[in-house]
Protein backbone atom coordinates (compact mmCIF):
# COMPACT_ATOMS: atom_id res chain seq x y z
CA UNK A 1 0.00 0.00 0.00
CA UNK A 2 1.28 3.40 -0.54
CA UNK A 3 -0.26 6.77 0.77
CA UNK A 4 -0.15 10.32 1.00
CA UNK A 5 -1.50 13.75 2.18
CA UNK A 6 -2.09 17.46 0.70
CA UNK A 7 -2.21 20.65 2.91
CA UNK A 8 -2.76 24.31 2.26
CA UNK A 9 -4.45 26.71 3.99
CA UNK A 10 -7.99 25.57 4.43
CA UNK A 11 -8.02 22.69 3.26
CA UNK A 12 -6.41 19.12 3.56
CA UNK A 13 -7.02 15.58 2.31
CA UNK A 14 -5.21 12.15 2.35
CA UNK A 15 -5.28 9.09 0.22
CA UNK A 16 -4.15 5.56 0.65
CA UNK A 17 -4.46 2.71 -2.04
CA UNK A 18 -2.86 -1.05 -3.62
CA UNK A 19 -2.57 -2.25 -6.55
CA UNK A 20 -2.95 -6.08 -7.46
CA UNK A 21 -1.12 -7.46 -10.56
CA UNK A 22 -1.40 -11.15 -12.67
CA UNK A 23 1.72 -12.03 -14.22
CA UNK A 24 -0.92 -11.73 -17.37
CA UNK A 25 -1.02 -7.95 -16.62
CA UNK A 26 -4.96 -7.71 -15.44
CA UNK A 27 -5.12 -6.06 -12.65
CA UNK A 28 -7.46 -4.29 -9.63
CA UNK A 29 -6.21 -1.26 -7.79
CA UNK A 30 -7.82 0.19 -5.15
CA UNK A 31 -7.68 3.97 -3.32
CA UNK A 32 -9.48 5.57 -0.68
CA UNK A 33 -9.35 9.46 -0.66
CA UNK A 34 -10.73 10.97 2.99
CA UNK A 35 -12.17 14.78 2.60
CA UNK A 36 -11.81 15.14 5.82
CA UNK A 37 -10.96 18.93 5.71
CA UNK A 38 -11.80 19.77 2.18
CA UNK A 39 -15.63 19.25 1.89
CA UNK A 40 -16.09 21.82 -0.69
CA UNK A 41 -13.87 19.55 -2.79
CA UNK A 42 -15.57 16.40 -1.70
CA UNK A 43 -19.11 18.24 -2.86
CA UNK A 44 -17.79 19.12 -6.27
CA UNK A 45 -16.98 14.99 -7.09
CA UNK A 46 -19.71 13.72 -5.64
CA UNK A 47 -22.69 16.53 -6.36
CA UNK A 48 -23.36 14.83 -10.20
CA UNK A 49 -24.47 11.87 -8.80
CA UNK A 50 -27.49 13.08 -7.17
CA UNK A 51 -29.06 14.49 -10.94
CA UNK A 52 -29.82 11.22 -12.24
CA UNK A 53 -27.04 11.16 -14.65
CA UNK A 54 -25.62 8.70 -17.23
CA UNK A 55 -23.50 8.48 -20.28
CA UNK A 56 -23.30 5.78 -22.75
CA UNK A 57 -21.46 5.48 -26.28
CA UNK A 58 -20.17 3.16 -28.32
CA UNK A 59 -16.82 2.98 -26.05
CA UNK A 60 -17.92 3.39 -22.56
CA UNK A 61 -20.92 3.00 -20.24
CA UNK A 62 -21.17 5.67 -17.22
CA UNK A 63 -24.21 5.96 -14.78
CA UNK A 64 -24.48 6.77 -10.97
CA UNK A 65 -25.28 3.68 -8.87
CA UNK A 66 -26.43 3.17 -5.49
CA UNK A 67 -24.82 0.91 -3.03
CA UNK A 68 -27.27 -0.25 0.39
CA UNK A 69 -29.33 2.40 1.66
CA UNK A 70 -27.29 5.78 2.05
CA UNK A 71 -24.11 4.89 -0.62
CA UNK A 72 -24.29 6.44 -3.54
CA UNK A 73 -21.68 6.73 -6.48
CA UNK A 74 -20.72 6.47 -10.11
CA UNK A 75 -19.98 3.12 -12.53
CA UNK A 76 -18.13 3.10 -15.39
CA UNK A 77 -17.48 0.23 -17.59
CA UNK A 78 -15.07 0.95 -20.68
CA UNK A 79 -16.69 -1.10 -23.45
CA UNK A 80 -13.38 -1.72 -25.91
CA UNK A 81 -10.79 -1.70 -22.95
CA UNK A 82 -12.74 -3.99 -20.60
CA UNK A 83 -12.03 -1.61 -17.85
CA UNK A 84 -14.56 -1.51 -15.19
CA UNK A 85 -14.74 0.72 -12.17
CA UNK A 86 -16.68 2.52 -9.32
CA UNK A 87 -16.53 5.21 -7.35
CA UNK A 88 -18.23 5.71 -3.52
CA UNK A 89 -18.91 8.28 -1.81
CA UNK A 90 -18.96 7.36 2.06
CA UNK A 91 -20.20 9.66 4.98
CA UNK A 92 -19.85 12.89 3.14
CA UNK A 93 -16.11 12.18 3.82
CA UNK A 94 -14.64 9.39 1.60
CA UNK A 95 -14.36 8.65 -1.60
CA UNK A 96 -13.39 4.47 -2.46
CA UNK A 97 -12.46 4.17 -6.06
CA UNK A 98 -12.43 0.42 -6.97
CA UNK A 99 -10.62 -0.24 -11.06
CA UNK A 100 -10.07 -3.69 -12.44
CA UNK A 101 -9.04 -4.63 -15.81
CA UNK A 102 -10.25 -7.35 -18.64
CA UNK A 103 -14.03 -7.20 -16.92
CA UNK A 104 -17.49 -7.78 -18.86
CA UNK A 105 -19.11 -5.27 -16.94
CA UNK A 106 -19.14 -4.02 -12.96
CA UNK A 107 -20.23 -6.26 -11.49
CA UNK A 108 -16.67 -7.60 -9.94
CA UNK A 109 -15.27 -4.33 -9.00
CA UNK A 110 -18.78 -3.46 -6.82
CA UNK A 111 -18.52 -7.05 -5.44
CA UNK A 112 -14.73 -5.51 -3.69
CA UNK A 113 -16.48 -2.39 -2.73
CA UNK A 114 -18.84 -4.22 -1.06
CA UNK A 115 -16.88 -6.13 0.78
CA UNK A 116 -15.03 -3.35 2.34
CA UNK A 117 -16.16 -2.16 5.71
CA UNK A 118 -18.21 0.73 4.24
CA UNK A 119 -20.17 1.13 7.61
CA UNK A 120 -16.96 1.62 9.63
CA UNK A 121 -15.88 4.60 7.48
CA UNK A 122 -19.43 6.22 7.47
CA UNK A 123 -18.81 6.26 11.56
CA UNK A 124 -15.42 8.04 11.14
């Protein structure tokens, strides 16, 4: 895992995240990004979500999804590349991106998302 933070006046945030590799090259890589002190940013990434909106073309599918009850976010699957990831939004505070490469659709990286302790960073 490898990490980091950003300061300036007024505002702060920190990120942590891990990258898993096949010898074959496909791979999942996973980041967490906590708002803690820079809501306004946190607003700006998550506040498309809410409006309902979605994107498809011929090379990529985008939409927001919903994860449980209160988590809310944004799915993209790359058609051509076979990319696939998702994007949470957790307690107005953290944002989990979840990528994987050679998918069919989402469905594997919201499966990791899921099983990450979502309700533990909603209480932080």
């Amino acid at each position: 895992p490898t990490g980091g933070t950003f300061n300036m006046t007024g505002m702060s945030y920190s990120n942590a995240e891990i990258k898993f590799k096949k010898e074959n090259g496909d791979h999942v890589h996973i980041s967490i990004l906590d708002y803690n002190a820079a809501y306004s940013l946190y607003s700006m990434a998550t506040g498309m979500w809410a409006m309902g909106m979605s994107v498809e073309t011929d090379d990529q599918k985008s939409n927001g999804v919903k994860i449980g009850d209160e988590t809310t976010g944004w799915e993209t699957f790359d058609k051509k590349g076979k990319k696939a990831s998702v994007v949470l939004g957790i307690g107005y505070r953290f944002l989990l991106t979840v990528e994987a490469s050679n998918q069919n659709n989402t469905d594997f990286v919201k499966s990791i998302a899921t099983s990450i302790k979502l309700d533990d960073l909603k209480k932080m």
